[in-house]
Protein backbone atom coordinates (compact mmCIF):
# COMPACT_ATOMS: atom_id res chain seq x y z
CA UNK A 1 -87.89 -16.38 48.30
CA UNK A 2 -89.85 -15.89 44.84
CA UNK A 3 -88.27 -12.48 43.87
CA UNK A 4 -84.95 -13.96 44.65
CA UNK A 5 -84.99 -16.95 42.68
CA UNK A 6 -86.47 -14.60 39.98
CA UNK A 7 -83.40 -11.66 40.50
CA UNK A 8 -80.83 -14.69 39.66
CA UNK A 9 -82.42 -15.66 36.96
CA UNK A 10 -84.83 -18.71 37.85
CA UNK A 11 -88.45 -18.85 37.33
CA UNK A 12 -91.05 -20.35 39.37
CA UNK A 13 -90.15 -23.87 40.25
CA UNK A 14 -91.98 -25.99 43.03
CA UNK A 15 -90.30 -26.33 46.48
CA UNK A 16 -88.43 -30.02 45.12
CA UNK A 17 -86.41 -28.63 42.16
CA UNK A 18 -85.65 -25.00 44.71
CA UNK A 19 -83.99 -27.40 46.65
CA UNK A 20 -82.27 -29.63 44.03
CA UNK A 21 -81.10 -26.24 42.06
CA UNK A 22 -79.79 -25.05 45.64
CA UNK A 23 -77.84 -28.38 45.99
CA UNK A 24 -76.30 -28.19 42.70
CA UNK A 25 -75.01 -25.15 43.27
CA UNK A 26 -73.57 -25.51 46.59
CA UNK A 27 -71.97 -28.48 45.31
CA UNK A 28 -70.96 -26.93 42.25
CA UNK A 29 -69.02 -24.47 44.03
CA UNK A 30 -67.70 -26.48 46.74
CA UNK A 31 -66.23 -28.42 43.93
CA UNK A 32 -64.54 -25.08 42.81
CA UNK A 33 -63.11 -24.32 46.11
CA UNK A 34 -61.65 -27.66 46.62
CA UNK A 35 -60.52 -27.63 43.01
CA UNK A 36 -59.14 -23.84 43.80
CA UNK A 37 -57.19 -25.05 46.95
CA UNK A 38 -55.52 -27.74 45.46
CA UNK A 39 -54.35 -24.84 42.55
CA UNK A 40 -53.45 -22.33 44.83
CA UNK A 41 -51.93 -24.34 47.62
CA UNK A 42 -50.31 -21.74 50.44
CA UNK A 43 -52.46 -19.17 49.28
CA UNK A 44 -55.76 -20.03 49.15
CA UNK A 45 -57.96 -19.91 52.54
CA UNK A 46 -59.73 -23.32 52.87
CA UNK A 47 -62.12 -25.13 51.00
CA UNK A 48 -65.16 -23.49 52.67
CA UNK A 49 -63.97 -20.10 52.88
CA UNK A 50 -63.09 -20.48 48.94
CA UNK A 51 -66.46 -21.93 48.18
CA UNK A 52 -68.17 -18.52 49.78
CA UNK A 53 -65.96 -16.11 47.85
CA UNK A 54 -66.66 -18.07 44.76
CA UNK A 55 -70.84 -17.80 45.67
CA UNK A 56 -70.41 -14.09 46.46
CA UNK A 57 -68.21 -13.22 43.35
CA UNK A 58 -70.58 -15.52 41.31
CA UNK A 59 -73.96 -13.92 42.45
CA UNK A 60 -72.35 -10.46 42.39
CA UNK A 61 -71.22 -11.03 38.74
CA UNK A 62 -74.70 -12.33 37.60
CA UNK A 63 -76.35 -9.72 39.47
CA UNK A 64 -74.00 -7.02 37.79
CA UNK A 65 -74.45 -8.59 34.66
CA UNK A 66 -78.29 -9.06 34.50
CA UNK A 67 -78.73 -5.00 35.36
CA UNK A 68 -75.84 -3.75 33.10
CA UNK A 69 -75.21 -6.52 30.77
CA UNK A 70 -74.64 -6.18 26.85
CA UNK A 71 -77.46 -7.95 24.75
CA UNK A 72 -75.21 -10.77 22.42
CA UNK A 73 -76.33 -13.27 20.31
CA UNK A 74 -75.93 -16.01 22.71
CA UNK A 75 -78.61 -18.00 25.01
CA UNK A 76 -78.86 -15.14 27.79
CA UNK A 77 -78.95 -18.46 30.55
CA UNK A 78 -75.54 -19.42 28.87
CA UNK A 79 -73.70 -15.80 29.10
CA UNK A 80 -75.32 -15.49 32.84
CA UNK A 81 -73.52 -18.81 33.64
CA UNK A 82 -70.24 -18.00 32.18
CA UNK A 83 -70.47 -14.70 33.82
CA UNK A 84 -71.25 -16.02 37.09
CA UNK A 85 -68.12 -18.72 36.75
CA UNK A 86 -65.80 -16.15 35.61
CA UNK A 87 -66.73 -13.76 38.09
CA UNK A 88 -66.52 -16.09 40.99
CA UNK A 89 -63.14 -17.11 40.15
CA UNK A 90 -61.91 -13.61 39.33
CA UNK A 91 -62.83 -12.36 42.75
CA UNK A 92 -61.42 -15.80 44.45
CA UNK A 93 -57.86 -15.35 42.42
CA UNK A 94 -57.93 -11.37 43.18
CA UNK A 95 -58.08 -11.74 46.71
CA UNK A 96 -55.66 -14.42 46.70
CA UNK A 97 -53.04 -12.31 45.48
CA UNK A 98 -54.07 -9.37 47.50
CA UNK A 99 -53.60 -11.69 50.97
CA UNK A 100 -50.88 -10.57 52.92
C-alpha cells in the first residue's frame, strides 16, 4: 500500500487521512460520473460505470504524466491534478463517442 500511495503522488500519511484521501476521491469522482450522465444523457453508461472510467483515465493520466511529464513552473501537485481531471474526462468522453 506504501509504494502506491507514493506512485500517485502521496506521501506517508497515517491509516485515518489514507482513508479520508480514499473517500474524497471516490466521492470526487462519483460526483463526475453523475455530473457526466446527466451531460451525456443516452450515451453515457451509468453513474458507476462512468465513475470507474473516470478513476482509470484519471490514474492512467497521472501515472503517464508523473513518468513522462514536462517540468513547468507550476506547483507539480496542481499540474498532477489537472492532469488527472482532464485525463479522466478525456477517456470518459472518448469512449462515449466510440459506443456503438
Amino acid at each position: 500500500m506504501p509504494g502506491l500511495l507514493k506512485m500517485i503522488g502521496l506521501p506517508d500519511l497515517p491509516m485515518l487521512s489514507v482513508v479520508i484521501v480514499i473517500a474524497m476521491i471516490l466521492l470526487s469522482a462519483m460526483l463526475i460520473g453523475w455530473l457526466a450522465d446527466l451531460l451525456l444523457d443516452e450515451a453515457g453508461f451509468g453513474v458507476m460505470l462512468n465513475t470507474g472510467i473516470t478513476l482509470v483515465g484519471a490514474f492512467t493520466g497521472a501515472w503517464l504524466w508523473q513518468r513522462y511529464g514536462i517540468p513547468t513552473r507550476f506547483p507539480a501537485e496542481a499540474v498532477r491534478a489537472a492532469i488527472a481531471t482532464g485525463s479522466g474526462l478525456l477517456l470518459l468522453i472518448s469512449l462515449a463517442v466510440v459506443r456503438p
